[in-house]
PDB file of N, CA and C in Angstrom:
ATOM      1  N   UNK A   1       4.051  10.125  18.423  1.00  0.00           N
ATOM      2  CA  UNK A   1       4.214   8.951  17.611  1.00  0.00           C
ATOM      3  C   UNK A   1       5.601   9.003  16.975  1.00  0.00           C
ATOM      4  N   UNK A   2       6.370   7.505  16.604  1.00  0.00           N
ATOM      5  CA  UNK A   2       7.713   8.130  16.280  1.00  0.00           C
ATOM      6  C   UNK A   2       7.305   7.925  14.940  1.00  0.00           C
ATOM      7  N   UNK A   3       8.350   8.751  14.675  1.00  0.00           N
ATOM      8  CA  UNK A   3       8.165   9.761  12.883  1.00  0.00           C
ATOM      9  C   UNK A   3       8.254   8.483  11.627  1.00  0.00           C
ATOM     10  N   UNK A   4       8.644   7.431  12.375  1.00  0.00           N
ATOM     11  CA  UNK A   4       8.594   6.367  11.178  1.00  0.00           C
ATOM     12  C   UNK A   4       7.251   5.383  11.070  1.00  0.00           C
ATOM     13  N   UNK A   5       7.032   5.103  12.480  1.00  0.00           N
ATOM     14  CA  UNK A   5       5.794   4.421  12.549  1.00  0.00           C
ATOM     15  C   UNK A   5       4.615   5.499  11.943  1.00  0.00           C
ATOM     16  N   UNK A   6       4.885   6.616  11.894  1.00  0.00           N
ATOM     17  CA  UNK A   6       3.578   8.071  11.662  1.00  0.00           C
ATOM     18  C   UNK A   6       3.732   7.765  10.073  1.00  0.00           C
ATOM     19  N   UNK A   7       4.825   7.840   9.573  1.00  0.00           N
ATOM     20  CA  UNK A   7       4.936   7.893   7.954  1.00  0.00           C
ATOM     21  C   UNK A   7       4.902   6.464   7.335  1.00  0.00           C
ATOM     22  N   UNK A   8       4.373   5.375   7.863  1.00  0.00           N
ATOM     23  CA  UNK A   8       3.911   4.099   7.930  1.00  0.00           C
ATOM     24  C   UNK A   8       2.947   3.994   7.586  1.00  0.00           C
ATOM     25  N   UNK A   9       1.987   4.740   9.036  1.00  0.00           N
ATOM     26  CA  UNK A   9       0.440   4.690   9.066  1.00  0.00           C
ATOM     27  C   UNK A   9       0.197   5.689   7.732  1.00  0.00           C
ATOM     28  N   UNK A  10       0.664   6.769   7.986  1.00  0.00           N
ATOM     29  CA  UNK A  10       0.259   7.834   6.432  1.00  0.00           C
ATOM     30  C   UNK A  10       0.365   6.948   4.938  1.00  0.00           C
ATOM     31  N   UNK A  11       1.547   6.247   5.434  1.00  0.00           N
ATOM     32  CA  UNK A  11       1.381   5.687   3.396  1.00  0.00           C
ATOM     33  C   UNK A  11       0.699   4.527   3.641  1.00  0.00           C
ATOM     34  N   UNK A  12      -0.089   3.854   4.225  1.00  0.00           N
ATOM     35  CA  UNK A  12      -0.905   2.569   4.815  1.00  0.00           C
ATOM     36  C   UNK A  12      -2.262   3.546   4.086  1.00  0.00           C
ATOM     37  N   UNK A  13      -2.455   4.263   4.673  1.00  0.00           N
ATOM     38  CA  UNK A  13      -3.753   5.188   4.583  1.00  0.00           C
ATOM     39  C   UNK A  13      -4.005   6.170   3.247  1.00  0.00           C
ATOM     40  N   UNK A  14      -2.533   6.387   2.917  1.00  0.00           N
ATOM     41  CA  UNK A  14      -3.160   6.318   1.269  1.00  0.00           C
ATOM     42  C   UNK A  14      -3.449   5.283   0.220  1.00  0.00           C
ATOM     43  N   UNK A  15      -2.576   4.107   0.633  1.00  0.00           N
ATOM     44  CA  UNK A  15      -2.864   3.034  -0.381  1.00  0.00           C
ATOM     45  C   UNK A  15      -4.595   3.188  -0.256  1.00  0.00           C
ATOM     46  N   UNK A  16      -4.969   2.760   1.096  1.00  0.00           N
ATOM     47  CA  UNK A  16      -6.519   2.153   1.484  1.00  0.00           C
ATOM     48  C   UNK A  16      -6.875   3.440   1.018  1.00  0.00           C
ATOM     49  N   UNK A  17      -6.737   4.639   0.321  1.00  0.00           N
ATOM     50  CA  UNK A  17      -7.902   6.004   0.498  1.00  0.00           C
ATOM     51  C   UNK A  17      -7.874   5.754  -1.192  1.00  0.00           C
ATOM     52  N   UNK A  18      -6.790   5.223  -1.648  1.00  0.00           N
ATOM     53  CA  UNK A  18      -6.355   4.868  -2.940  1.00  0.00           C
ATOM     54  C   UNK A  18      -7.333   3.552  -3.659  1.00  0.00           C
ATOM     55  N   UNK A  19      -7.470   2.892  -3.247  1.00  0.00           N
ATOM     56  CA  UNK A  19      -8.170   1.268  -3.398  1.00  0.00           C
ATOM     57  C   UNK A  19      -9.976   1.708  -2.689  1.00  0.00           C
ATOM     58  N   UNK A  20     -10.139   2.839  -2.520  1.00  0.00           N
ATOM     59  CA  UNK A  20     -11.809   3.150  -2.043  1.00  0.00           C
ATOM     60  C   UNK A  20     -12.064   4.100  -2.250  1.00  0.00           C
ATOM     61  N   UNK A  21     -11.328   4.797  -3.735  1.00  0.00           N
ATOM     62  CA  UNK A  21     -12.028   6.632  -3.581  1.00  0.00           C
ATOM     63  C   UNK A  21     -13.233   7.134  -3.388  1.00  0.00           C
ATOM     64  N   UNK A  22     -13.722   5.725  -3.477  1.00  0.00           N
ATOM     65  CA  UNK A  22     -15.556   6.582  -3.180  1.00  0.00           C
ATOM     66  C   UNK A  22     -15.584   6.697  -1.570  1.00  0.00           C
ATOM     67  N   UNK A  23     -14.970   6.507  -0.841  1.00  0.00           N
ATOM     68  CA  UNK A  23     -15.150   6.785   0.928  1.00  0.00           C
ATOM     69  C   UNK A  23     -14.333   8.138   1.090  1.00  0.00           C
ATOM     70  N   UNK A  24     -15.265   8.623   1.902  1.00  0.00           N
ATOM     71  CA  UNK A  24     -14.786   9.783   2.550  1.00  0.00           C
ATOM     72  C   UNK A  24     -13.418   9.363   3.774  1.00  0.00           C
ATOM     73  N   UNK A  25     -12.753  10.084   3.784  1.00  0.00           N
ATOM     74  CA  UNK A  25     -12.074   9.670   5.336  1.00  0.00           C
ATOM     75  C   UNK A  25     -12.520   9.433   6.255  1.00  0.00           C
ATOM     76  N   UNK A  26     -13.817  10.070   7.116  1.00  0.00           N
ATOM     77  CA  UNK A  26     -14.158   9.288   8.197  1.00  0.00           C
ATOM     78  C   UNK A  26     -14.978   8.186   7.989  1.00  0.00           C
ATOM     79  N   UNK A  27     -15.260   7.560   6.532  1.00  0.00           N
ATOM     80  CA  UNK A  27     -16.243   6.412   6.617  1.00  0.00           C
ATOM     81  C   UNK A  27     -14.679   5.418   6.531  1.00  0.00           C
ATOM     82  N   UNK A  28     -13.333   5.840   5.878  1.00  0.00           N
ATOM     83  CA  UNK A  28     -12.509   5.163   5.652  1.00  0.00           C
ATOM     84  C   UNK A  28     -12.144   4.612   7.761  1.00  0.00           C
ATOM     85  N   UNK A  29     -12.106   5.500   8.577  1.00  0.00           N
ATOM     86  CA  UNK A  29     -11.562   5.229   9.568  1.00  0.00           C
ATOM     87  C   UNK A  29     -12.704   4.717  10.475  1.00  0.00           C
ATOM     88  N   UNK A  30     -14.239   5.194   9.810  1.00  0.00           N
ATOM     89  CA  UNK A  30     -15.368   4.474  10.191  1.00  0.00           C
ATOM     90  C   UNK A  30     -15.227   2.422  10.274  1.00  0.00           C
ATOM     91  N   UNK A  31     -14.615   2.185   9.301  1.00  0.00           N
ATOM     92  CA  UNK A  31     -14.863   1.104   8.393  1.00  0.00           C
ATOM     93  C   UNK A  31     -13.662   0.266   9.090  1.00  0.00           C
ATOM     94  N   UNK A  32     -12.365   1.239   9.489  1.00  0.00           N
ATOM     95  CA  UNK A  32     -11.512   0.312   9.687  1.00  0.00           C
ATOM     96  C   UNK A  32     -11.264  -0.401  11.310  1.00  0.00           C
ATOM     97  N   UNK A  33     -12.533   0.617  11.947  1.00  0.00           N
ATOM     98  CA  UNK A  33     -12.799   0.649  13.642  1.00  0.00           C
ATOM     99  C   UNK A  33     -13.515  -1.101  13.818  1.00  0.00           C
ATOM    100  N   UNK A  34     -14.812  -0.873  12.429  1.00  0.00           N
ATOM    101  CA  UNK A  34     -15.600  -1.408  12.691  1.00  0.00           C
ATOM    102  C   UNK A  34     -14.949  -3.071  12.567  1.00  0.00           C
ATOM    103  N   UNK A  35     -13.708  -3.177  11.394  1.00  0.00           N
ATOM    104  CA  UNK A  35     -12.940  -4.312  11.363  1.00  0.00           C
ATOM    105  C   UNK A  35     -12.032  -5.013  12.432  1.00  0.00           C
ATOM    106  N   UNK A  36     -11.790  -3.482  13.577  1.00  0.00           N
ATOM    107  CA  UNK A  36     -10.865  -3.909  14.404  1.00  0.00           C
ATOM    108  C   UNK A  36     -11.826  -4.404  15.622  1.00  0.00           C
ATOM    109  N   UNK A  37     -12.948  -3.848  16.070  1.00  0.00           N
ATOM    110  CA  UNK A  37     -13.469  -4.234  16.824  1.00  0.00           C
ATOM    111  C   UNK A  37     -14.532  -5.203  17.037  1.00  0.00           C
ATOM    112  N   UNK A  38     -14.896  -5.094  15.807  1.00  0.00           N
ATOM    113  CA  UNK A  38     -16.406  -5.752  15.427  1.00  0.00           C
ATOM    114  C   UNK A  38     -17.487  -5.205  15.190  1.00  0.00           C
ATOM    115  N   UNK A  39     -18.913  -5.584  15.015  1.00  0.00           N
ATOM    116  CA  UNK A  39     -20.244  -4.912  14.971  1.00  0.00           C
ATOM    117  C   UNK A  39     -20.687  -4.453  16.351  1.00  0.00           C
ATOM    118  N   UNK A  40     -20.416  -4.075  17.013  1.00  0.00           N
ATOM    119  CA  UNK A  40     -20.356  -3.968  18.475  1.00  0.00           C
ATOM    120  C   UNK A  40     -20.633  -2.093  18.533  1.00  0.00           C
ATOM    121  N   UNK A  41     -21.056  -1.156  19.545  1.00  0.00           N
ATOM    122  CA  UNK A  41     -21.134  -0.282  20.360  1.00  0.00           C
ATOM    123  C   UNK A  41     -19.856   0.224  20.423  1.00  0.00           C
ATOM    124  N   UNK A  42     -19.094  -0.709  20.953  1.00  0.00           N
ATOM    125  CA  UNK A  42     -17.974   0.145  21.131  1.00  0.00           C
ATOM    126  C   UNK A  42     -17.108  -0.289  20.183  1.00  0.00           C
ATOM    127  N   UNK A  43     -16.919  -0.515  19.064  1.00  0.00           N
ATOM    128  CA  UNK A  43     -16.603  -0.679  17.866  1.00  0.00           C
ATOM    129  C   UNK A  43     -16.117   0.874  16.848  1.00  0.00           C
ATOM    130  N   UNK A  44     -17.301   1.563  17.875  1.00  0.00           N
ATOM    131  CA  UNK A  44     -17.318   3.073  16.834  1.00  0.00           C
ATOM    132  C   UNK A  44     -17.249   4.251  18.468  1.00  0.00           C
TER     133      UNK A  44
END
């Protein structure tokens, strides 16, 4: 990944870990699958 788009996604992912401290990280990346794909199977 190039090192700027990586330190993008990293400060993207603290705001959102920031704005939901009650989620664990994988419900955080749980949650953000389920937005990109839908309620769907392959969603997760």
């Amino acid at each position: 990944m190039i090192t700027s788009v990586r330190q993008e996604l990293l400060a993207v992912l603290t705001e959102l870990s920031a704005a939901c401290p009650e989620m664990r990280f994988g419900q955080l990346i749980a949650n953000l699958s389920t937005l990109a794909k839908g309620l769907s199977a392959e969603g997760l």
